[in-house]
Protein backbone atom coordinates (compact mmCIF):
# COMPACT_ATOMS: atom_id res chain seq x y z
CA UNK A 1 12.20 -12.07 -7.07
CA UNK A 2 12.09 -16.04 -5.87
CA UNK A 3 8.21 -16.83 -5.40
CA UNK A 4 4.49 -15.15 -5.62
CA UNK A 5 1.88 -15.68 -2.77
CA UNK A 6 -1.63 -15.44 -4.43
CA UNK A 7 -4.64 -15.91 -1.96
CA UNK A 8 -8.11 -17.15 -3.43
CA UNK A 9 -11.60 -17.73 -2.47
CA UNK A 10 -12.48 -18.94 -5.56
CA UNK A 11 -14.56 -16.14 -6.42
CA UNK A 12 -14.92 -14.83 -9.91
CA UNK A 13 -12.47 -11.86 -9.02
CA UNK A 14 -10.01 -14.15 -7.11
CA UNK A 15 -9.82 -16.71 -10.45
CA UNK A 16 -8.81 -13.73 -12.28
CA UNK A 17 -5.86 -13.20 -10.16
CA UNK A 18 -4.85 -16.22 -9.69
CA UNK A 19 -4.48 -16.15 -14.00
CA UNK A 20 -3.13 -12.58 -13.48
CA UNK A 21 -0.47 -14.20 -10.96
CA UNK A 22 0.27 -16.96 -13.17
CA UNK A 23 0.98 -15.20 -16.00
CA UNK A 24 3.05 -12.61 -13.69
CA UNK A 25 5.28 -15.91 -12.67
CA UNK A 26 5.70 -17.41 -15.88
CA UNK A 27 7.39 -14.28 -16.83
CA UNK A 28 9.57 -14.19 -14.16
CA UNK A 29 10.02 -17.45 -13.69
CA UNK A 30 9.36 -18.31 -10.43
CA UNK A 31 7.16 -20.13 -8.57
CA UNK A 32 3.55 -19.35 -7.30
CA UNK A 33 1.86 -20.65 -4.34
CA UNK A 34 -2.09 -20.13 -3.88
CA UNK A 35 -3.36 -20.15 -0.56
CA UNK A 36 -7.05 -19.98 1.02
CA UNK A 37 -8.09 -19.58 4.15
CA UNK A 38 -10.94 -20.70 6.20
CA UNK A 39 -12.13 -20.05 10.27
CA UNK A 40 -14.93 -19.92 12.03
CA UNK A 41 -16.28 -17.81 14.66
CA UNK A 42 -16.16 -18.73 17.86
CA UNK A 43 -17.71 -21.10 19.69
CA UNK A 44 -19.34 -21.30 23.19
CA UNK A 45 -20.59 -25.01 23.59
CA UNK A 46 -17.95 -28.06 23.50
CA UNK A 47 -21.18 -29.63 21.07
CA UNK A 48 -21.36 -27.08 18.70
CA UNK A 49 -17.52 -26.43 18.61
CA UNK A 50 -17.33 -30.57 17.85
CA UNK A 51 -19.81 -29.90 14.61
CA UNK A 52 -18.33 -26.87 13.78
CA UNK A 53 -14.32 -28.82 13.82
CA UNK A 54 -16.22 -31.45 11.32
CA UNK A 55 -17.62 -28.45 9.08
CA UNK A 56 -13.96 -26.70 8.91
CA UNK A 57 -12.25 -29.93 8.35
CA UNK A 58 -14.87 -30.54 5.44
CA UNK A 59 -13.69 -27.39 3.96
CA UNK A 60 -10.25 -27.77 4.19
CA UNK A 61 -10.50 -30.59 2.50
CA UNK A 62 -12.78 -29.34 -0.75
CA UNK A 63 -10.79 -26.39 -0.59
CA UNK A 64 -7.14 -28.79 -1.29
CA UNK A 65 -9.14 -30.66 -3.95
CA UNK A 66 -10.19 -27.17 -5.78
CA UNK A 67 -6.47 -26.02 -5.65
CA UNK A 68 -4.77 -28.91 -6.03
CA UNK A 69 -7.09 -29.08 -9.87
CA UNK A 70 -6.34 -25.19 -10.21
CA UNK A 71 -2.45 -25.82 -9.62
CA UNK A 72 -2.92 -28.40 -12.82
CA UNK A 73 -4.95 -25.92 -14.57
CA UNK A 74 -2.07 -23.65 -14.19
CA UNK A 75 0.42 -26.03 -14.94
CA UNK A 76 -1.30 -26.91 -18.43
CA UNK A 77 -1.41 -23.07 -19.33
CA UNK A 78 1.60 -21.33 -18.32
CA UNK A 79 3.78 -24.53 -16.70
CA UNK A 80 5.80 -24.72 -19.75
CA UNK A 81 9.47 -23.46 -18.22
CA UNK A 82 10.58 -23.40 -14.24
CA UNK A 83 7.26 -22.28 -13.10
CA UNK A 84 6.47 -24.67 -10.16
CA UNK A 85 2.63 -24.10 -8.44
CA UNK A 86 1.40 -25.51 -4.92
CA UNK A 87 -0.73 -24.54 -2.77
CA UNK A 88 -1.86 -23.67 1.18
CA UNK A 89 -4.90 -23.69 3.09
CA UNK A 90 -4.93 -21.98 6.60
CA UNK A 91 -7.11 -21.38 9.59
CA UNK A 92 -6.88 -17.74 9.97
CA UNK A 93 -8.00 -14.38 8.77
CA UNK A 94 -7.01 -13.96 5.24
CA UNK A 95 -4.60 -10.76 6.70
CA UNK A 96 -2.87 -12.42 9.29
CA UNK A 97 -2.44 -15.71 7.31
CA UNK A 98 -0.71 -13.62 4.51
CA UNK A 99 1.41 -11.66 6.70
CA UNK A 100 2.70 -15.00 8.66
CA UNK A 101 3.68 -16.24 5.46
CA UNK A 102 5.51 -13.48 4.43
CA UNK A 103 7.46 -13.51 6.59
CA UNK A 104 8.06 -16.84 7.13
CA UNK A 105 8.51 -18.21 3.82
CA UNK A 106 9.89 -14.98 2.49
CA UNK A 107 7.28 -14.16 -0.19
CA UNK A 108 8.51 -11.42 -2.97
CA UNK A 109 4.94 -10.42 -3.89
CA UNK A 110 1.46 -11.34 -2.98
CA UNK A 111 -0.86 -10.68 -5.82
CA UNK A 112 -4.84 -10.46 -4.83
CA UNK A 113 -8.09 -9.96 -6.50
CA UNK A 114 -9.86 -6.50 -5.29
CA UNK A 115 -13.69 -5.57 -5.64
CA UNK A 116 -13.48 -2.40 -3.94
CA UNK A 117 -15.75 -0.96 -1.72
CA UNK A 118 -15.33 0.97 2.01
CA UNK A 119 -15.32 3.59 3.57
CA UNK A 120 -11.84 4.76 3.72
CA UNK A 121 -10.23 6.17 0.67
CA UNK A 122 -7.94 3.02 0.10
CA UNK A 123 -10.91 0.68 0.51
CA UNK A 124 -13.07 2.43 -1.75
CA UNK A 125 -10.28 1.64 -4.54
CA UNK A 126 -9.14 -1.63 -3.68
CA UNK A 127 -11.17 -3.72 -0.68
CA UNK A 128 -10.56 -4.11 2.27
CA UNK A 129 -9.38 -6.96 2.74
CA UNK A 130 -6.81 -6.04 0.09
CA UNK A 131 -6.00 -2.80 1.89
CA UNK A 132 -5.63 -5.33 5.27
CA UNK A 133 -2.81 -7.34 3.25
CA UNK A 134 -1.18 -4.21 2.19
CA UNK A 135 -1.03 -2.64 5.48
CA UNK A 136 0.27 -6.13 6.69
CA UNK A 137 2.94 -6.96 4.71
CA UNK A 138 6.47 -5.27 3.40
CA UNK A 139 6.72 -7.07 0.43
CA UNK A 140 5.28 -5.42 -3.10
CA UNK A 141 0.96 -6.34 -3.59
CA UNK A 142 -0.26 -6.15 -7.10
CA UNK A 143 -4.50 -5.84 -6.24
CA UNK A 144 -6.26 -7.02 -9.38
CA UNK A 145 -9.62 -5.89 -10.06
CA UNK A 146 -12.15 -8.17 -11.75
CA UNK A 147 -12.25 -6.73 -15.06
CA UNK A 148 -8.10 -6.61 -15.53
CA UNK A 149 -7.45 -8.52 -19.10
CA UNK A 150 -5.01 -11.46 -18.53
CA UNK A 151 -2.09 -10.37 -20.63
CA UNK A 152 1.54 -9.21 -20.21
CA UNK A 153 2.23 -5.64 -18.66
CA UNK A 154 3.35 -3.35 -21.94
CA UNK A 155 2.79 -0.38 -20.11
CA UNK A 156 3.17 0.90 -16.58
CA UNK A 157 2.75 4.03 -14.93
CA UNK A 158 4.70 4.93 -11.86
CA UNK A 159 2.25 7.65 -10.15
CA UNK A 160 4.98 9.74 -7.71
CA UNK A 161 4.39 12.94 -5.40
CA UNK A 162 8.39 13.41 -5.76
CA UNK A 163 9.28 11.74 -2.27
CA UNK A 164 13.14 10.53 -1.87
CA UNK A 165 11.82 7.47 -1.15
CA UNK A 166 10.62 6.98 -5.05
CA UNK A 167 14.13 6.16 -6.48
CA UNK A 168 14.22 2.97 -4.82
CA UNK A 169 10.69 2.07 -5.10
CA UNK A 170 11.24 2.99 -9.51
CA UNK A 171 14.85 1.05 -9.19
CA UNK A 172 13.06 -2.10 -8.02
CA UNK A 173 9.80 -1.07 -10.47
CA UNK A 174 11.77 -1.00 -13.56
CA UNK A 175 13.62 -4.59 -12.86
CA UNK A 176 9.84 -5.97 -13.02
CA UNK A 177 9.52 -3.57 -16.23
CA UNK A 178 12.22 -4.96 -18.13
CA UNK A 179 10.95 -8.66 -17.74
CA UNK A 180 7.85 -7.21 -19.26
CA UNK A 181 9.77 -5.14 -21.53
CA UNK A 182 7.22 -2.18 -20.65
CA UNK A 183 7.12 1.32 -21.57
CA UNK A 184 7.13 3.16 -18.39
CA UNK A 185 6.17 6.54 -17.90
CA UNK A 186 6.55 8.30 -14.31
CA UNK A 187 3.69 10.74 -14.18
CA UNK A 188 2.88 13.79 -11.74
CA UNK A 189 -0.38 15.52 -10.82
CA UNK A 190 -0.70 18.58 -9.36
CA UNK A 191 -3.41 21.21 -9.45
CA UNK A 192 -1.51 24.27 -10.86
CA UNK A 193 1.48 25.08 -11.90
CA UNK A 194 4.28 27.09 -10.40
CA UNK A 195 7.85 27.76 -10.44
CA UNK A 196 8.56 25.83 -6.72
CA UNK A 197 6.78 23.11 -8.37
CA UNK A 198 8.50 23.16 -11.45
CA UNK A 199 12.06 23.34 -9.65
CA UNK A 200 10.81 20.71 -7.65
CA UNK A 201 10.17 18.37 -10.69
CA UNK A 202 13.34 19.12 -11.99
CA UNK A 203 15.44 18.38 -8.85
CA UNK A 204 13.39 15.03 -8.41
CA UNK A 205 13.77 14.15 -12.26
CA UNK A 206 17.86 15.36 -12.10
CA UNK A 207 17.92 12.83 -8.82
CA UNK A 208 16.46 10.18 -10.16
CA UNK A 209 18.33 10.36 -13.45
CA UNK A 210 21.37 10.37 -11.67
CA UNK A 211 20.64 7.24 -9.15
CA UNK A 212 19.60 5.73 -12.24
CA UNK A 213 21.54 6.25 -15.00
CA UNK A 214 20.64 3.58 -17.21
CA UNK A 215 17.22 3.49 -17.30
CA UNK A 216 15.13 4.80 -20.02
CA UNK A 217 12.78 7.28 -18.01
CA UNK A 218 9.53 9.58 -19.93
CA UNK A 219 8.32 11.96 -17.26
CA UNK A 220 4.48 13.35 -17.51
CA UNK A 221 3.22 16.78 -15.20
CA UNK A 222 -0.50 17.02 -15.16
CA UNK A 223 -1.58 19.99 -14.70
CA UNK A 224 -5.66 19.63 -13.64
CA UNK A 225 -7.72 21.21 -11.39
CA UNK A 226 -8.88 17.47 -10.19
CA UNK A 227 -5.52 15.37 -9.25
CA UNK A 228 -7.83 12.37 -9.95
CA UNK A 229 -9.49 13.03 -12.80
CA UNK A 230 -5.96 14.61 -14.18
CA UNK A 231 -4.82 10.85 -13.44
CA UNK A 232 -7.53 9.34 -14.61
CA UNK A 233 -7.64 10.93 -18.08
CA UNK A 234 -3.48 10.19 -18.58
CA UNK A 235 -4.13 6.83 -17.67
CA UNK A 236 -7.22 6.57 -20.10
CA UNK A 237 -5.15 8.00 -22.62
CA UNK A 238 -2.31 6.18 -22.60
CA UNK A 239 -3.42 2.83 -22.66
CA UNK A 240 -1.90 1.83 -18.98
CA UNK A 241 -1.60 -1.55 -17.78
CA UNK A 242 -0.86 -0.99 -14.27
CA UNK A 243 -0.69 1.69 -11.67
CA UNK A 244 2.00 1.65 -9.55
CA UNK A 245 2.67 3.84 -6.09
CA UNK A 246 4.52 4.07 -3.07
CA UNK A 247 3.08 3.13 0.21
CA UNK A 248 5.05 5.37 2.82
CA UNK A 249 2.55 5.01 6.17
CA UNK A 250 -0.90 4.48 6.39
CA UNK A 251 -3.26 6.06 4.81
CA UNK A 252 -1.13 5.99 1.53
CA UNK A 253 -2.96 6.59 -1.82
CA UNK A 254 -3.82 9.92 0.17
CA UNK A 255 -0.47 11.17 -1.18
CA UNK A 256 -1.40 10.50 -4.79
CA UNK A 257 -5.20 11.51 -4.35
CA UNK A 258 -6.89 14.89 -2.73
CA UNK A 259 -10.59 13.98 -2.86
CA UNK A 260 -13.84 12.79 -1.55
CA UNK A 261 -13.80 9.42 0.23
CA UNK A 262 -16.94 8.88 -1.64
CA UNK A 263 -15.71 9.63 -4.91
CA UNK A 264 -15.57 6.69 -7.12
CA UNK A 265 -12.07 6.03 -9.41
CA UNK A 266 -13.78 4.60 -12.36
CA UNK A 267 -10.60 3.37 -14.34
CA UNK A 268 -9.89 1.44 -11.56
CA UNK A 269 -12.87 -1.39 -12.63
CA UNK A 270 -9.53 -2.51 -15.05
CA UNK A 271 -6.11 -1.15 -13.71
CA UNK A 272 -4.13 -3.53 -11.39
CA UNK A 273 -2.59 -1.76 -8.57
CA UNK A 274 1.17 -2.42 -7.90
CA UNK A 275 2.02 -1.14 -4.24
CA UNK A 276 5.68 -1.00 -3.27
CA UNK A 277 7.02 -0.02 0.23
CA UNK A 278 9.14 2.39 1.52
């Protein structure tokens, strides 16, 4: 991993992240660039689009003077090392401006602060805006939630539905584990048990043993008659400090989660969210 892509809006949830993001880079060691965006909608008369160019301009410009103190903020707490911060401010949609730069400056993770709150499934757990960048981009997204403690990872959680896409989603996951020097536990959830499902577990644990013979792997099966709140309670219990899953198309927690769109996750007011791509 070379560099981190954290967007802000200075909002209480965003300065969280940013710290979150920080502290994320100072482990790894590499450096973190904050962006915020600004636009306007559009507008009809050449008069009010001249005001409205003055207004945008204006907050451009407060916007650099709020990073550019947050960048030495950052630098005072966790610059001690390579860790190198700068910062962006764009005209665009917060979406599109993090997918450009993606893939134009080849980012290795964007990390964002979530509020929740939507109507799909996704949105309802992390924003949608959040869910936008996710959709948008290939890279990992670690979605922060207001209340997540700034403090290194000791314990993840890799929630899987078997797919053969997991072993190189958990290959990647445990090089970011290491640096941490987590405990990681791969956990399944599944609403009864059964002999297919407990030859299926096997298979997938014998597979990914085998693609990955060195790592030190713990393996949970929930058995609960409510995937989520048989999540919920491991994660509860076991003192996570991030969730991690596999986005394979849209629509993707939906292969971790049967439930209500309106049901609310409620350990997700604390647990980061670390998405990885197939």
């Amino acid at each position: 991993m070379n560099k981190i892509l954290c967007p802000t809006d200075f909002s209480k949830t965003a300065a969280n992240a940013v710290e979150v993001a920080a502290m994320v880079a100072h482990y790894l060691q590499v450096p973190l660039t904050l962006l915020h965006v600004v636009h306007l909608p559009l507008i009809d008369t050449t008069e009010t689009a001249l005001v409205a160019e003055e207004v945008l301009e204006d907050q451009k410009q407060q916007a650099k003077e709020k990073l550019s103190r947050l960048c030495h903020h950052l630098s005072t707490q966790y610059g001690h090392g390579f860790c190198e911060y700068d910062f962006l401010v764009k005209e665009a949609l917060l979406s599109d401006a993090v997918k450009g730069l993606c893939r134009t400056e080849h980012f290795d993770m964007v990390v964002i602060g979530t509020t929740g709150g939507g109507n799909t499934l996704e949105e309802i757990l992390i924003g949608s805006n959040t869910q936008a960048v996710i959709e948008g981009v290939k890279c990992p997204v670690l979605a922060v939630p207001a209340k997540t403690p700034v403090q290194p990872f000791r314990h993840m959680v890799y929630a899987s539905n078997y797919q053969p896409e997991d072993v190189d989603a958990i290959r990647a996951f445990l090089q970011l584990a290491a640096i941490f020097k987590a405990d990681v536990e791969i956990v399944h959830v599944s609403n009864e048990q059964s002999t297919s499902s407990d030859s299926k577990a096997a298979q997938f644990q014998a597979n990914l043993r085998a693609n990955l013979p060195e790592a030190n792997l713990r393996f949970q099966e929930i058995i609960h008659p409510d995937e989520v709140e048989g999540l919920k309670g491991f994660l509860s219990t076991t003192q996570a400090d991030v969730l991690v899953v596999l986005k394979k198309h849209k629509n993707f927690l939906s292969n971790i989660f049967s439930q209500s769109l309106s049901e609310q996750m409620a350990y997700q007011t604390k647990l980061p969210l670390l998405v990885y791509h197939a």
